[in-house]
Protein backbone atom coordinates (compact mmCIF):
# COMPACT_ATOMS: atom_id res chain seq x y z
CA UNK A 1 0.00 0.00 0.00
CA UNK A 2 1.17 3.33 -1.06
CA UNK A 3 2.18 5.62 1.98
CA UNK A 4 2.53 9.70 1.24
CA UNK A 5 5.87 11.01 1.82
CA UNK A 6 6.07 13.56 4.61
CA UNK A 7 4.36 16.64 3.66
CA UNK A 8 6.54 19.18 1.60
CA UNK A 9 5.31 23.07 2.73
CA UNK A 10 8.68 24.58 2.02
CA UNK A 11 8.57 23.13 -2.11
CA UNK A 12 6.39 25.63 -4.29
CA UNK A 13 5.89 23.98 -7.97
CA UNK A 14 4.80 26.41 -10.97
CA UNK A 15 3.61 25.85 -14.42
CA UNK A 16 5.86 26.82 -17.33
CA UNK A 17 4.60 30.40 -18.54
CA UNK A 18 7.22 32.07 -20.62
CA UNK A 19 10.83 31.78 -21.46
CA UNK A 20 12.23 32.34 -18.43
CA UNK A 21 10.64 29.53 -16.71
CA UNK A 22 11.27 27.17 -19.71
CA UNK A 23 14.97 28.09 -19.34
CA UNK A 24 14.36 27.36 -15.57
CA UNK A 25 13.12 23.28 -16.91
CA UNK A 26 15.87 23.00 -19.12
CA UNK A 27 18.51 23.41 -16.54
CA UNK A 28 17.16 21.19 -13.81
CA UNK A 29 19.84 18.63 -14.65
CA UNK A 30 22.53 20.64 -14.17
CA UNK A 31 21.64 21.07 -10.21
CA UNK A 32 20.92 17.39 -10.35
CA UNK A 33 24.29 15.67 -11.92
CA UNK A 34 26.98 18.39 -10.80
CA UNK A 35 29.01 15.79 -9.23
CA UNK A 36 27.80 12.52 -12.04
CA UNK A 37 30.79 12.38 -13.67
CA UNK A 38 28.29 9.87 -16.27
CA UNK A 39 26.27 12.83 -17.16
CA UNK A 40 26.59 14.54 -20.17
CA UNK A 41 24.83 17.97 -20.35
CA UNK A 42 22.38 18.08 -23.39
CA UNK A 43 22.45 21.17 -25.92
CA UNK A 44 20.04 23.60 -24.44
CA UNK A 45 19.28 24.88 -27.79
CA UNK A 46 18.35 20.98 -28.98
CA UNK A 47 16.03 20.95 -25.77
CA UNK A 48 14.01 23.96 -26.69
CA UNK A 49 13.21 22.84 -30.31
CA UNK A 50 11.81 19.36 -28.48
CA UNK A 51 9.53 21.57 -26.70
CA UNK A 52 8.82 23.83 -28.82
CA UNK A 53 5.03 23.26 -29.87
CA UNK A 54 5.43 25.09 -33.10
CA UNK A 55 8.42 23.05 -33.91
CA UNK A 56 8.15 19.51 -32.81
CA UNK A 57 5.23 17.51 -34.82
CA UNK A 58 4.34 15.58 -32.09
CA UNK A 59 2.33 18.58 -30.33
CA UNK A 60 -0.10 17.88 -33.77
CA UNK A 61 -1.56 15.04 -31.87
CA UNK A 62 -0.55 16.18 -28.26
CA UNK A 63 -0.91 18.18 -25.31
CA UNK A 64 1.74 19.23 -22.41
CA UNK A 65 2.09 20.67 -19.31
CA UNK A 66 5.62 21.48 -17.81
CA UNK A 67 6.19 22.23 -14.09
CA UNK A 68 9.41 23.06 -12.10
CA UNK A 69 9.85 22.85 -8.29
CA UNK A 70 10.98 25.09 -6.04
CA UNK A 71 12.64 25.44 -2.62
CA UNK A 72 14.19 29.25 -1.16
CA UNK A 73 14.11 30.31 -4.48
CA UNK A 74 16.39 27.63 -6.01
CA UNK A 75 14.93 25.03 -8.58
CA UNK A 76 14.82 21.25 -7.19
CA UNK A 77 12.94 19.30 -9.60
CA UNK A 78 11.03 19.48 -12.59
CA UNK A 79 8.17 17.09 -14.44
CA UNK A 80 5.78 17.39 -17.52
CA UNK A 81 2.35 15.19 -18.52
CA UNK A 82 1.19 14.63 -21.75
CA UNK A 83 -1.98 13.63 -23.39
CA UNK A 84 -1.18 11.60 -26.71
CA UNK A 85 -4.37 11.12 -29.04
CA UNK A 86 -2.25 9.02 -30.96
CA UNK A 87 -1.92 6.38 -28.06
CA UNK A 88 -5.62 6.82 -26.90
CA UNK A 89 -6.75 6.25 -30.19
CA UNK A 90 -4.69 3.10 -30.24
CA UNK A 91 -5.40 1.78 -27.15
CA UNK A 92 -8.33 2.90 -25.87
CA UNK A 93 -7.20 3.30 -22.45
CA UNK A 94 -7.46 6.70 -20.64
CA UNK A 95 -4.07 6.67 -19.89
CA UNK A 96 -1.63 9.81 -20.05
CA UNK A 97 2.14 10.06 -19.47
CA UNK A 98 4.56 11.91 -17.25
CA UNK A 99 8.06 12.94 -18.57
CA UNK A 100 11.15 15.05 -17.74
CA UNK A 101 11.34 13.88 -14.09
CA UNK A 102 14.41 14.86 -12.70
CA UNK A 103 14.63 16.19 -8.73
CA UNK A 104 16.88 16.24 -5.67
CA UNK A 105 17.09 13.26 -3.07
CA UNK A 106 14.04 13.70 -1.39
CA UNK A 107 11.21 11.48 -1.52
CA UNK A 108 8.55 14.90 -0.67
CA UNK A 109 9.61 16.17 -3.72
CA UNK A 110 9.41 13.22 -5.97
CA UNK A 111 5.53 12.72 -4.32
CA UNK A 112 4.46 16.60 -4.91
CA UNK A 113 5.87 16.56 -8.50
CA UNK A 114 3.89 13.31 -9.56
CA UNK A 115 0.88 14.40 -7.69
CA UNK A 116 1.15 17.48 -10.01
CA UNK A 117 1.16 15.58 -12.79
CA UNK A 118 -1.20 13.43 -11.93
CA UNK A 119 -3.80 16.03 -10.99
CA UNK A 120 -3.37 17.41 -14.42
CA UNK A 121 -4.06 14.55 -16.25
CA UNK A 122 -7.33 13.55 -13.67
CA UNK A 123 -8.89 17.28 -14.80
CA UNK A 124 -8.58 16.25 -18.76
CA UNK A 125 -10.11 12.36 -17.94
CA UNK A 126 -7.28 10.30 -18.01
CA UNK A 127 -7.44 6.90 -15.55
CA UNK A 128 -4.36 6.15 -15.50
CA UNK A 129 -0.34 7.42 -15.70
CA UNK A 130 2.88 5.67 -17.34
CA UNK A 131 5.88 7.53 -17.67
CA UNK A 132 8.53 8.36 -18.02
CA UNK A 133 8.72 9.18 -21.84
CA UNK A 134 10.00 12.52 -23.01
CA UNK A 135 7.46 13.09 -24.58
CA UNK A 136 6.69 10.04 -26.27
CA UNK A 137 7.56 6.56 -27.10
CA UNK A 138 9.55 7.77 -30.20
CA UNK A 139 11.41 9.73 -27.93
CA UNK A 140 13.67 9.34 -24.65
CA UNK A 141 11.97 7.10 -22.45
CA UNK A 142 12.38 5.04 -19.25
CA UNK A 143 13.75 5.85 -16.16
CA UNK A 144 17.44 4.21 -15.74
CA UNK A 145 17.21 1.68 -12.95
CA UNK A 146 20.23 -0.74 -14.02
CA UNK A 147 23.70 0.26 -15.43
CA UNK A 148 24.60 3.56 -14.11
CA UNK A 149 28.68 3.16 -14.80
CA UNK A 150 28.74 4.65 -18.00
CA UNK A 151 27.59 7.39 -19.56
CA UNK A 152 24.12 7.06 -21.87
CA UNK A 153 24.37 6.65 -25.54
CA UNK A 154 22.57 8.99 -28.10
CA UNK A 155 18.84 10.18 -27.13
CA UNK A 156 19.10 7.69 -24.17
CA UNK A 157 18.37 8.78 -20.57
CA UNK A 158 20.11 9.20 -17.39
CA UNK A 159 19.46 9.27 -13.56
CA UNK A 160 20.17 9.09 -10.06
CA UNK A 161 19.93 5.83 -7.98
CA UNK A 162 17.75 7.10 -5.70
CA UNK A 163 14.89 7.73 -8.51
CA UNK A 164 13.30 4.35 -8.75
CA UNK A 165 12.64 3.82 -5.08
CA UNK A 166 11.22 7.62 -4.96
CA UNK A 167 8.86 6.77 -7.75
CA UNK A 168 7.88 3.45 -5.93
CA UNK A 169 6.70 5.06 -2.96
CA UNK A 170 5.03 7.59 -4.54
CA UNK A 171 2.73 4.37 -5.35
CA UNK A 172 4.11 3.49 -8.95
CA UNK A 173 4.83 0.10 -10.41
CA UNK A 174 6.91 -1.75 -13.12
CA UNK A 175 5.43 -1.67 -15.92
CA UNK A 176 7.82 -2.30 -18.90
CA UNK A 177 11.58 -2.55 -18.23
CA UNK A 178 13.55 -1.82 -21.36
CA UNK A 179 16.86 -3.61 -21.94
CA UNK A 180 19.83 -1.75 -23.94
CA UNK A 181 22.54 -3.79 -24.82
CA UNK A 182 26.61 -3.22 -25.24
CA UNK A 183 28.29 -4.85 -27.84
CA UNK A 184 32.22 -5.34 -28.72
CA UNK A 185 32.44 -3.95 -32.49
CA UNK A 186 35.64 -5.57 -33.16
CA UNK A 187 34.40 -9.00 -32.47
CA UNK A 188 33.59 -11.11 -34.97
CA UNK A 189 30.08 -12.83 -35.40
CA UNK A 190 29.95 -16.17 -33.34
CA UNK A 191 30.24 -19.34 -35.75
CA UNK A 192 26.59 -19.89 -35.47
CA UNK A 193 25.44 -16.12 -36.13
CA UNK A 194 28.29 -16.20 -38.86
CA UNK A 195 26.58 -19.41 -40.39
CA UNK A 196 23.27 -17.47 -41.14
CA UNK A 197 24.33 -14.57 -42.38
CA UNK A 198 26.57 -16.32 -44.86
CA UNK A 199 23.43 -18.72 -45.81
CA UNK A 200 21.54 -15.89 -46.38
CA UNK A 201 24.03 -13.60 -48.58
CA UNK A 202 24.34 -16.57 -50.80
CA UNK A 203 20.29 -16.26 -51.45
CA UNK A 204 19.93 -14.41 -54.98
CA UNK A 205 16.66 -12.85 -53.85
CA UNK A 206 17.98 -11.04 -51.03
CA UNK A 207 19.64 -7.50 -51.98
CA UNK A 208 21.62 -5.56 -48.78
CA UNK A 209 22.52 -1.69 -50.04
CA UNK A 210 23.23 1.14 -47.83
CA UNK A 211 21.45 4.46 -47.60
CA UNK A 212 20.96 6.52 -50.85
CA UNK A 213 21.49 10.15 -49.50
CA UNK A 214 20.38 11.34 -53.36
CA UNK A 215 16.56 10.27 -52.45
CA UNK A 216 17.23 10.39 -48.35
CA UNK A 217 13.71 11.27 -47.19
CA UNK A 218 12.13 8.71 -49.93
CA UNK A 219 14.87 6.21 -48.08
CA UNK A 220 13.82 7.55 -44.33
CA UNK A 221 10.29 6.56 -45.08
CA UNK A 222 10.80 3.23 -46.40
CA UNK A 223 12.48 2.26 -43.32
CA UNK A 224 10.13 4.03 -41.00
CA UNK A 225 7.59 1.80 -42.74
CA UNK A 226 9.10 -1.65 -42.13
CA UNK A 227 9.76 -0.16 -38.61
CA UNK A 228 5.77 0.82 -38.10
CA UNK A 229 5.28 -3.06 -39.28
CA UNK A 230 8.16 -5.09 -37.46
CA UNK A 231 7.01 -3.26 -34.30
CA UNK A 232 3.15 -2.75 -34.80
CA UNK A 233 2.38 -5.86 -32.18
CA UNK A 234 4.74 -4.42 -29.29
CA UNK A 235 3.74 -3.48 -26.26
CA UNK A 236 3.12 0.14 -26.15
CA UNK A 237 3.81 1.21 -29.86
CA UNK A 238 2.78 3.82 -31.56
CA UNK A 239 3.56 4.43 -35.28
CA UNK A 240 5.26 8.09 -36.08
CA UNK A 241 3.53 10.45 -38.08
CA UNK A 242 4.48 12.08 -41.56
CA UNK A 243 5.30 15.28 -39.82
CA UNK A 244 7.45 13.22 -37.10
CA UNK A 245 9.48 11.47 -39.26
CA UNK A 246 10.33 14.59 -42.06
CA UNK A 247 11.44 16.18 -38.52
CA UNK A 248 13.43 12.97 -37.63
CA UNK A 249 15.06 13.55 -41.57
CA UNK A 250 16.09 16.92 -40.75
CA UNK A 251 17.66 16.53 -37.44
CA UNK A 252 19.31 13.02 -38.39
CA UNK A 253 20.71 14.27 -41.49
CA UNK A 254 24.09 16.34 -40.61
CA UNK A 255 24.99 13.45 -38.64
CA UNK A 256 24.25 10.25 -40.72
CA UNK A 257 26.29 8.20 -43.36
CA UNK A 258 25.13 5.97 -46.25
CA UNK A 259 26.69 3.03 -44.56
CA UNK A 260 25.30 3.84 -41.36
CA UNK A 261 22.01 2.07 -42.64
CA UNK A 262 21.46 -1.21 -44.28
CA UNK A 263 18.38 -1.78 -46.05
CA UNK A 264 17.79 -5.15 -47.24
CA UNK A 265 15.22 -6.38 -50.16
CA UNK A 266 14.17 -9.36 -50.18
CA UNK A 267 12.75 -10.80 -53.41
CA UNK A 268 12.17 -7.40 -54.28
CA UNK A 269 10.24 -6.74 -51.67
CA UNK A 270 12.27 -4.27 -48.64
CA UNK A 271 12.11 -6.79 -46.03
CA UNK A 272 14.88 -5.54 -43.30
CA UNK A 273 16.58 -2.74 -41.69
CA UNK A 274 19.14 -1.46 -39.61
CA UNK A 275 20.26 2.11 -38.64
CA UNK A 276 23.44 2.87 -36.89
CA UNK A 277 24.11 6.45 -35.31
CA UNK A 278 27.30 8.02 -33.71
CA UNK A 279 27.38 8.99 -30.16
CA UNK A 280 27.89 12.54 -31.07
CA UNK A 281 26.64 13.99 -27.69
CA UNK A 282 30.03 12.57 -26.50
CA UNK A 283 31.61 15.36 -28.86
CA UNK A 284 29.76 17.70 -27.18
CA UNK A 285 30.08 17.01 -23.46
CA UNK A 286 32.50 19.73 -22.32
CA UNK A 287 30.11 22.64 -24.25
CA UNK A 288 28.42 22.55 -21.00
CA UNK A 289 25.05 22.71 -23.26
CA UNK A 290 26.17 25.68 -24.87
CA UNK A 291 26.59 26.52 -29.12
CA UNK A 292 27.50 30.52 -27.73
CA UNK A 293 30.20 32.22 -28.31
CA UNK A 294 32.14 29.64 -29.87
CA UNK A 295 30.34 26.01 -28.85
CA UNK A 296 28.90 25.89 -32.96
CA UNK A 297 32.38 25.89 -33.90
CA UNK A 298 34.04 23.43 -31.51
CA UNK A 299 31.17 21.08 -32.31
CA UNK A 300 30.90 21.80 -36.24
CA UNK A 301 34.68 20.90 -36.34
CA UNK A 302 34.66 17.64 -34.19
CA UNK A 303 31.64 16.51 -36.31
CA UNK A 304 34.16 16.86 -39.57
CA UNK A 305 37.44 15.36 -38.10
CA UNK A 306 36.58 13.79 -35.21
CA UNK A 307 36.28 9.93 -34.70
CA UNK A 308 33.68 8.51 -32.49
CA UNK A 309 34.42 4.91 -31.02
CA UNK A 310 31.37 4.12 -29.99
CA UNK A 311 27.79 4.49 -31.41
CA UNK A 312 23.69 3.25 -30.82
CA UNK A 313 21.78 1.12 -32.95
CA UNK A 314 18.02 2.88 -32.39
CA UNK A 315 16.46 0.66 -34.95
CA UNK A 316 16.22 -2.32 -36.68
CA UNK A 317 13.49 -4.13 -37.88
CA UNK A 318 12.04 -6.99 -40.03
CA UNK A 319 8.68 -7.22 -41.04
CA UNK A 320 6.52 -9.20 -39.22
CA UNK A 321 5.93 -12.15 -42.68
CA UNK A 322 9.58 -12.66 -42.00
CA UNK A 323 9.53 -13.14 -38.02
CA UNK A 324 9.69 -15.88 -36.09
CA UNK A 325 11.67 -17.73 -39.00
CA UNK A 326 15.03 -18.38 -39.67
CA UNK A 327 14.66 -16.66 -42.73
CA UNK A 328 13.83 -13.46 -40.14
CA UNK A 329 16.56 -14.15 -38.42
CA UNK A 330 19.79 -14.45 -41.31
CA UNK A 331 17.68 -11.20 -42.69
CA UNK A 332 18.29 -9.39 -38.77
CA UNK A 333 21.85 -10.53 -38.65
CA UNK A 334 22.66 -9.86 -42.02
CA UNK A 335 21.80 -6.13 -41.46
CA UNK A 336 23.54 -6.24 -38.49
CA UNK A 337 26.50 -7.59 -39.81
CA UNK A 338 26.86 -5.31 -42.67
CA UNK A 339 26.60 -1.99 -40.32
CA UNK A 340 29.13 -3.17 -37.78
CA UNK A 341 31.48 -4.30 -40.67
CA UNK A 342 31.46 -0.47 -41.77
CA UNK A 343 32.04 0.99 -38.62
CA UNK A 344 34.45 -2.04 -37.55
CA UNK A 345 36.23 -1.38 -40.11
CA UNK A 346 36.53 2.72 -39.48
CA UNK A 347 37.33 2.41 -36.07
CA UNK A 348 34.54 2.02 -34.13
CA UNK A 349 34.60 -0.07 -30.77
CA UNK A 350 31.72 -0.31 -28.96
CA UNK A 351 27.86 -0.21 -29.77
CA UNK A 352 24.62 0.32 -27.87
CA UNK A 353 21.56 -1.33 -29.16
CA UNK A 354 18.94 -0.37 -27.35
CA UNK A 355 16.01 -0.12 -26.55
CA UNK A 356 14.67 -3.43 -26.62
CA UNK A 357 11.27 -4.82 -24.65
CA UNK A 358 12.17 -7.07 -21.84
CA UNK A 359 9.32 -9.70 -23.39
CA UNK A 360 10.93 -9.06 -26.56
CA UNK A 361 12.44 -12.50 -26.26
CA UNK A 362 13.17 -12.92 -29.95
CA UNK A 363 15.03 -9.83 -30.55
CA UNK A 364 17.27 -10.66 -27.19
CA UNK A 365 18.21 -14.14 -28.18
CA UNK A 366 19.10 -12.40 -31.81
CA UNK A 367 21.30 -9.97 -30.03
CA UNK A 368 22.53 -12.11 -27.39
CA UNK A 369 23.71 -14.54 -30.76
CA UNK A 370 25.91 -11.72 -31.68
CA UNK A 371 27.52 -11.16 -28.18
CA UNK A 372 25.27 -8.71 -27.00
CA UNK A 373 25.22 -8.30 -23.56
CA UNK A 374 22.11 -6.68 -21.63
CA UNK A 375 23.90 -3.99 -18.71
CA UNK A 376 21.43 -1.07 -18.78
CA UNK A 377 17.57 -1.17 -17.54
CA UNK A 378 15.07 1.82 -17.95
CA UNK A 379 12.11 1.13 -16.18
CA UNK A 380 8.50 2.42 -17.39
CA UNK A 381 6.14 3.14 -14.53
CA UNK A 382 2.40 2.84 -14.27
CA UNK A 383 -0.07 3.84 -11.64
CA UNK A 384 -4.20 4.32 -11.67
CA UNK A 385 -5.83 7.59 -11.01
CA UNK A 386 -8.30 7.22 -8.32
């Protein structure tokens, strides 16, 4: 049984009004992870855009609040909640999210900010709360229970210890964990994994070829698509918009590669995918979230000549005729295999691919074949609104 936290009189928590107070959310984090040397500080002027409601598409189909706490005038904590039409008109369930939390060691605050949240959502008829996601599905989401010795990969989260148990006794319960998975680049495949992929090149139906940055948004659509099908049956998807992925096309652009992706056709038919990004936030870390006065050059120039040892795999997919074959598997690994040969053979080290569903037990034994080996854990949390 849920028991409130002591009562917190001296924390004040206020809406998001104007600029000032948006600033004010943005730089919660930096109170927060002063001293978490695993941090790394997020461009402020990156953050703004993803709030932005004239800028990111997914306010087309949404609706936010923002909120940042307060104690003697200094900020503590922050939290948003959403309303998604796009999930309620999936699922049918009532249910709104909460996002953003970040907040000092102290179990008052964690209570007063979710009760904020959750009052929010109650007044617009929602029955129940996940979160976190920031804002959505599509985006950062989880709250990082496992694996808190290195720093996060590309548009993957970070938090203190102390979060999880704060959440828990604010009456909140698993309800998804989502695994992400480190992998040694240099490697090679493991004779079994090596046996498939090799059966499977030798198929003249199947056709592997790399991103073609001459029709790049045609490309970024065809793989969103056999992403929307490989993924329509998991637990809590929801498929991205038009709007959502041209926006995805923009801001993934300056920082992709043709052989970053592999797309692979199959009897004609695009069966497979795989894309592969670098962990450029790591170029970035010591901007302390700034691009003024001279961040845009520092980060412009390590973008050009800069090597980055490590990267995330965000997606792959095969469409769902192929799963639950071995035909669906060779196709996985062979898209696998021809990514990580690239960046293998350019230097890269390490890999993240993440995030993958803890029921998901397909993908994991397909990752696990390739010497992938499960060491972070964001949790999503649930709770019903009485």
């Amino acid at each position: 049984m849920h028991t409130p936290a002591r009562p917190a009189e001296d924390i004040e928590i206020r809406p998001v009004q104007n600029r000032r107070d948006l600033d004010s959310f943005i730089e919660v984090p930096w109170q927060i992870y002063s001293r978490d040397t695993n941090w790394i500080p997020p461009l402020k002027l990156e953050r703004r855009l993803h709030l932005s409601q004239d800028k990111n598409p997914y306010f087309q189909h949404a609706e936010a609040e923002f909120w940042v706490a307060w104690r003697k005038g200094k900020p503590i904590g922050r939290i948003s909640a959403q309303i998604d039409q796009a999930w309620l008109e999936r699922y049918q369930d009532a249910t709104g999210h909460f996002g953003f939390l970040e907040g000092q060691d102290d179990p008052a605050l964690f209570e007063a900010l979710l009760q904020t949240a959750e009052t929010w959502l109650k007044a617009r008829g929602m029955k129940r709360i996940t979160g976190p996601y920031s804002l959505s599905v599509n985006d950062e989401c989880g709250l990082l229970v496992e694996g808190f010795d290195r720093p996060p990969a590309l548009m993957m989260g970070h938090s203190r210890p102390y979060y999880a148990s704060h959440v828990a006794q604010a009456g909140y319960h698993k309800a998804m964990d989502l695994l992400a998975y480190d992998i040694d680049v240099t490697a090679p495949l493991p004779p079994r994994a090596r046996m498939l992929v090799d059966k499977i090149a030798s198929d003249p139906k199947l056709h592997m070829r790399a991103l073609d940055m001459k029709h790049y948004r045609q490309d970024l659509q065809l793989i969103v698509d056999i992403f929307n099908d490989a993924w329509s049956q998991n637990w809590g998807f929801v498929p991205m918009t038009s709007a959502e992925i041209e926006n995805m096309a923009k801001s993934l652009k300056p920082i992709i590669k043709p052989e970053f992706v592999c797309i692979a056709e199959y009897d004609g038919e695009p069966a497979a995918m795989t894309v592969t990004l670098p962990d450029v936030h790591h170029l970035a870390a010591d901007l302390d979230g700034k691009l003024l006065p001279f961040g845009w050059a520092k980060l412009l120039w390590r973008l050009k000549f800069s090597q980055c040892e490590s990267g995330r795999m965000p997606l792959m997919g095969v469409r769902r005729k192929y799963q639950n074959s071995s035909q669906g598997a060779a196709l996985a690994l062979g898209v696998i295999d021809r990514v990580y040969s690239y960046h293998r053979a350019n230097g890269k080290k390490r890999a993240e691919l993440s995030w993958v569903l803890e029921n998901n037990r397909p993908t994991r034994r397909l990752i696990e074949t390739v010497g992938g080996r499960a060491d972070k854990t964001y949790r999503l949390y649930e709770k019903e609104l009485a």
